[in-house]
N, C-alpha and C. Protein backbone atom coordinates (compact mmCIF):
# COMPACT_ATOMS: atom_id res chain seq x y z
N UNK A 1 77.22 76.77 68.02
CA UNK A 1 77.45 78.17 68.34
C UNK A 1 78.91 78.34 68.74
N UNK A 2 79.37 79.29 67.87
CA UNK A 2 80.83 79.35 68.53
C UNK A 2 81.54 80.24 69.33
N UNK A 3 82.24 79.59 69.99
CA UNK A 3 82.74 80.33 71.80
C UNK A 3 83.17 81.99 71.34
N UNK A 4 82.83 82.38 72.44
CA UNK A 4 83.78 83.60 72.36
C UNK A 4 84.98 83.82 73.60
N UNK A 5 86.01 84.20 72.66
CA UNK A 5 86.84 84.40 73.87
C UNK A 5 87.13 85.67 73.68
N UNK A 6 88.17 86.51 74.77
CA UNK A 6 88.20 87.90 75.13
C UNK A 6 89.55 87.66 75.05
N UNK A 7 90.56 88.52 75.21
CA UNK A 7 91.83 88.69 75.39
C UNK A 7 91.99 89.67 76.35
N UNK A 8 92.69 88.95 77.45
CA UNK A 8 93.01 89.84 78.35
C UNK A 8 94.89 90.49 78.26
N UNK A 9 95.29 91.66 78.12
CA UNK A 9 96.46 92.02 78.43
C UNK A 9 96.83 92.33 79.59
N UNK A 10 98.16 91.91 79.44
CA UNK A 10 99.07 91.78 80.95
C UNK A 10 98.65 93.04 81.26
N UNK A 11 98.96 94.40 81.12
CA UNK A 11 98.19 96.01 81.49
C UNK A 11 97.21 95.94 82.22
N UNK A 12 96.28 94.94 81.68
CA UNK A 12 95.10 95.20 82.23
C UNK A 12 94.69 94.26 83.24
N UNK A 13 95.65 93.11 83.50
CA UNK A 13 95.64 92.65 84.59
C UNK A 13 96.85 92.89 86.09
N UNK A 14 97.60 93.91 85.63
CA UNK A 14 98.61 94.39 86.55
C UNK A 14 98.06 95.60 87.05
N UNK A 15 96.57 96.39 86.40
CA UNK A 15 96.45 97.61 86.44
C UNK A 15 95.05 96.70 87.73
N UNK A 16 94.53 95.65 87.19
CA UNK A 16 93.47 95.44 88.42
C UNK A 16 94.61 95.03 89.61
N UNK A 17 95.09 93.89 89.23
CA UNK A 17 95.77 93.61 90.64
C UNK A 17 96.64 95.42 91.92
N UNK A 18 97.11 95.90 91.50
CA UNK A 18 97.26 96.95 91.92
C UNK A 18 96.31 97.84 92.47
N UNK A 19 95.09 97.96 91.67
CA UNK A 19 93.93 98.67 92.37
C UNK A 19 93.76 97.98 93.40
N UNK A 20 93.55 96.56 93.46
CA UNK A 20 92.86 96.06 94.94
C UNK A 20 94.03 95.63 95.53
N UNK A 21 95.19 96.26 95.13
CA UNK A 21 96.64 96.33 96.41
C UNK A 21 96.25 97.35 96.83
N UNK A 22 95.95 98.77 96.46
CA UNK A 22 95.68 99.69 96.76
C UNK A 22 94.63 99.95 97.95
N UNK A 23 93.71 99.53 97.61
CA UNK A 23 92.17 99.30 98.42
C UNK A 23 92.53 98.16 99.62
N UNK A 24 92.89 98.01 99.46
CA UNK A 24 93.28 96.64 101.05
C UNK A 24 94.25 97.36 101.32
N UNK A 25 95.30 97.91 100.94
CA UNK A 25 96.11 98.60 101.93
C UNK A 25 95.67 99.76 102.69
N UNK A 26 94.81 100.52 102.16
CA UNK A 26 93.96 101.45 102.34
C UNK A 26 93.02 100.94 103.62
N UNK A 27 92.37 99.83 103.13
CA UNK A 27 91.49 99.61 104.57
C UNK A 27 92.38 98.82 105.69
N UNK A 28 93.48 98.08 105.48
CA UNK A 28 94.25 97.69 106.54
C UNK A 28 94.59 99.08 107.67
N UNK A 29 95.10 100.23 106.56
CA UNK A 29 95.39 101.51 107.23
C UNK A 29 94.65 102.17 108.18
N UNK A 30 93.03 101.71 107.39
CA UNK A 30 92.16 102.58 108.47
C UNK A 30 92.05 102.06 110.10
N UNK A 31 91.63 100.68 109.59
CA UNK A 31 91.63 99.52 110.65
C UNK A 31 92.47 99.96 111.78
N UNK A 32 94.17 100.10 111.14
CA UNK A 32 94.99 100.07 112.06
C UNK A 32 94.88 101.66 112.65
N UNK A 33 94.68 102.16 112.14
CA UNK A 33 94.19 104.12 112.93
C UNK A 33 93.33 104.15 113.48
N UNK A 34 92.18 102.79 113.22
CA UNK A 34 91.01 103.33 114.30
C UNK A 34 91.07 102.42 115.72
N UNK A 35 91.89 101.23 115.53
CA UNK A 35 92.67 100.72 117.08
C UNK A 35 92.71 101.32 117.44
N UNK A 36 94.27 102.29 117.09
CA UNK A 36 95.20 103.02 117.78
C UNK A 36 94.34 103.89 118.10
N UNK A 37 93.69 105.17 117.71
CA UNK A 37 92.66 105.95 118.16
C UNK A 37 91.99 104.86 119.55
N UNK A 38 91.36 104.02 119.34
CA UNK A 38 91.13 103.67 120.47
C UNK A 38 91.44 103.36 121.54
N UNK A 39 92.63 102.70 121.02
CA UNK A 39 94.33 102.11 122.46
C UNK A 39 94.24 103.50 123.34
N UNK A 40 94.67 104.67 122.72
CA UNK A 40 94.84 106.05 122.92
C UNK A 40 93.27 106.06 123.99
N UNK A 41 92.62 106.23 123.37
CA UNK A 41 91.20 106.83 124.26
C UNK A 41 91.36 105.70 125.47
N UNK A 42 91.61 104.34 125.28
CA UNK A 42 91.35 103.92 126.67
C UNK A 42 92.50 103.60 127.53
N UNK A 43 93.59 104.50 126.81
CA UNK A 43 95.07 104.66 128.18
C UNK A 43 94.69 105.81 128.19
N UNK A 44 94.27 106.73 127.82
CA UNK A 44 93.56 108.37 128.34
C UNK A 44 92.76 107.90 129.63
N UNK A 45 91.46 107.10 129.40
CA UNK A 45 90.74 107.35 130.28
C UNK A 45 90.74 106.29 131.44
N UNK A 46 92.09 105.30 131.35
CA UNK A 46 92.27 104.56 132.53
C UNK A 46 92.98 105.43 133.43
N UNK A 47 94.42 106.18 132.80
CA UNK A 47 94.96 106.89 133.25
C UNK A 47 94.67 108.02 134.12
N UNK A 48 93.60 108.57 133.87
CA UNK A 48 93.19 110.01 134.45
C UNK A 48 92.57 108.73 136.06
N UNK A 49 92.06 107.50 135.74
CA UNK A 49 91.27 106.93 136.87
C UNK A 49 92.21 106.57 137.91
N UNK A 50 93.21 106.18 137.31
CA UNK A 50 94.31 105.36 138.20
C UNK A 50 94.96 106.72 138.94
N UNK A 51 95.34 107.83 138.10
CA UNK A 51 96.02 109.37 139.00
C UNK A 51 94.99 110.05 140.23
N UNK A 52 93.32 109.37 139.41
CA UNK A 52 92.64 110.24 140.86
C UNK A 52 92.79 109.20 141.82
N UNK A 53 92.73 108.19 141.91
CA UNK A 53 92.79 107.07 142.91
C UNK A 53 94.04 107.39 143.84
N UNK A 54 95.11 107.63 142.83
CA UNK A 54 96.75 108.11 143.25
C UNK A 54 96.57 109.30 144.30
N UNK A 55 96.02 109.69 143.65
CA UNK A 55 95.55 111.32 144.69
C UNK A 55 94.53 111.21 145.65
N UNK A 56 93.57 110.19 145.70
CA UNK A 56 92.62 109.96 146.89
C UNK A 56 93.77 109.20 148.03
N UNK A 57 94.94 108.43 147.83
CA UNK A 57 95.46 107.64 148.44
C UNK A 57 94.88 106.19 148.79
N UNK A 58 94.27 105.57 147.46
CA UNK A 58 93.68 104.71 148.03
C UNK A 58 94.70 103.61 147.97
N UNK A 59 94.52 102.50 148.64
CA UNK A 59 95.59 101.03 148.74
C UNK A 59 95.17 100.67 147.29
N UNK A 60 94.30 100.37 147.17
CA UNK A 60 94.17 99.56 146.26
C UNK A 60 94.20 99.92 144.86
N UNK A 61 94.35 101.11 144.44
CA UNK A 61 95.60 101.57 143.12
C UNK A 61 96.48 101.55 142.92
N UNK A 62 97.22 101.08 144.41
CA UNK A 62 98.81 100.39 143.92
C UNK A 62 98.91 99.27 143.27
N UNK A 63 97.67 98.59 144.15
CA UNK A 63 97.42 96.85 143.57
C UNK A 63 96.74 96.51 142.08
N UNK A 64 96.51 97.79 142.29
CA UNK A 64 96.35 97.68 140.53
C UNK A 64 94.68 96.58 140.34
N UNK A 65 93.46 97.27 141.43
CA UNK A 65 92.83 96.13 141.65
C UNK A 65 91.38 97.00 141.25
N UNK A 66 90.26 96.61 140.35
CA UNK A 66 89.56 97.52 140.01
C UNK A 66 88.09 98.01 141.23
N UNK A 67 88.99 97.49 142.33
CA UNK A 67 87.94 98.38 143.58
C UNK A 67 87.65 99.81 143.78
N UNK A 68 88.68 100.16 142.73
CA UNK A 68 88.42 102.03 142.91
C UNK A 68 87.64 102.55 142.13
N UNK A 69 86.64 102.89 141.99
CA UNK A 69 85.97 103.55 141.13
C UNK A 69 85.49 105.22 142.09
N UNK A 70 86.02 106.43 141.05
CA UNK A 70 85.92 107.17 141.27
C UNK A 70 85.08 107.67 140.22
N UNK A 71 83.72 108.45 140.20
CA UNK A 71 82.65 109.11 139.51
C UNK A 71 83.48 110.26 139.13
């Protein structure tokens, strides 16, 4: 039985390699936006904790020590 072979052109292998440059750069992108979205949400919501502490006067928000918990 005799083989079959296919012929692949350079086109059509510069046109795949590029799609999945495309698609991995794409999901690297998201990846890195949905950190940052998160970095963001949790210096938002340390921040607002550490200013009420600032404003209760407690010692131990200077020390930077997680005994303060304010509800």
């Amino acid at each position: 039985m005799p083989r079959v072979r296919f012929r692949v052109s350079a086109s059509w292998m510069d046109q795949v390699i590029e799609v999945d440059y495309w698609k991995r750069t794409s999901i690297i992108g998201i990846v890195i936006g949905f950190l940052g979205i998160l970095y963001l949400l949790y210096h938002e919501l340390t921040a607002k904790k550490w200013k009420t502490c600032w404003r209760l006067g407690v010692i131990e928000a200077l020390q930077k020590t997680s005994s303060c918990i304010v509800s």
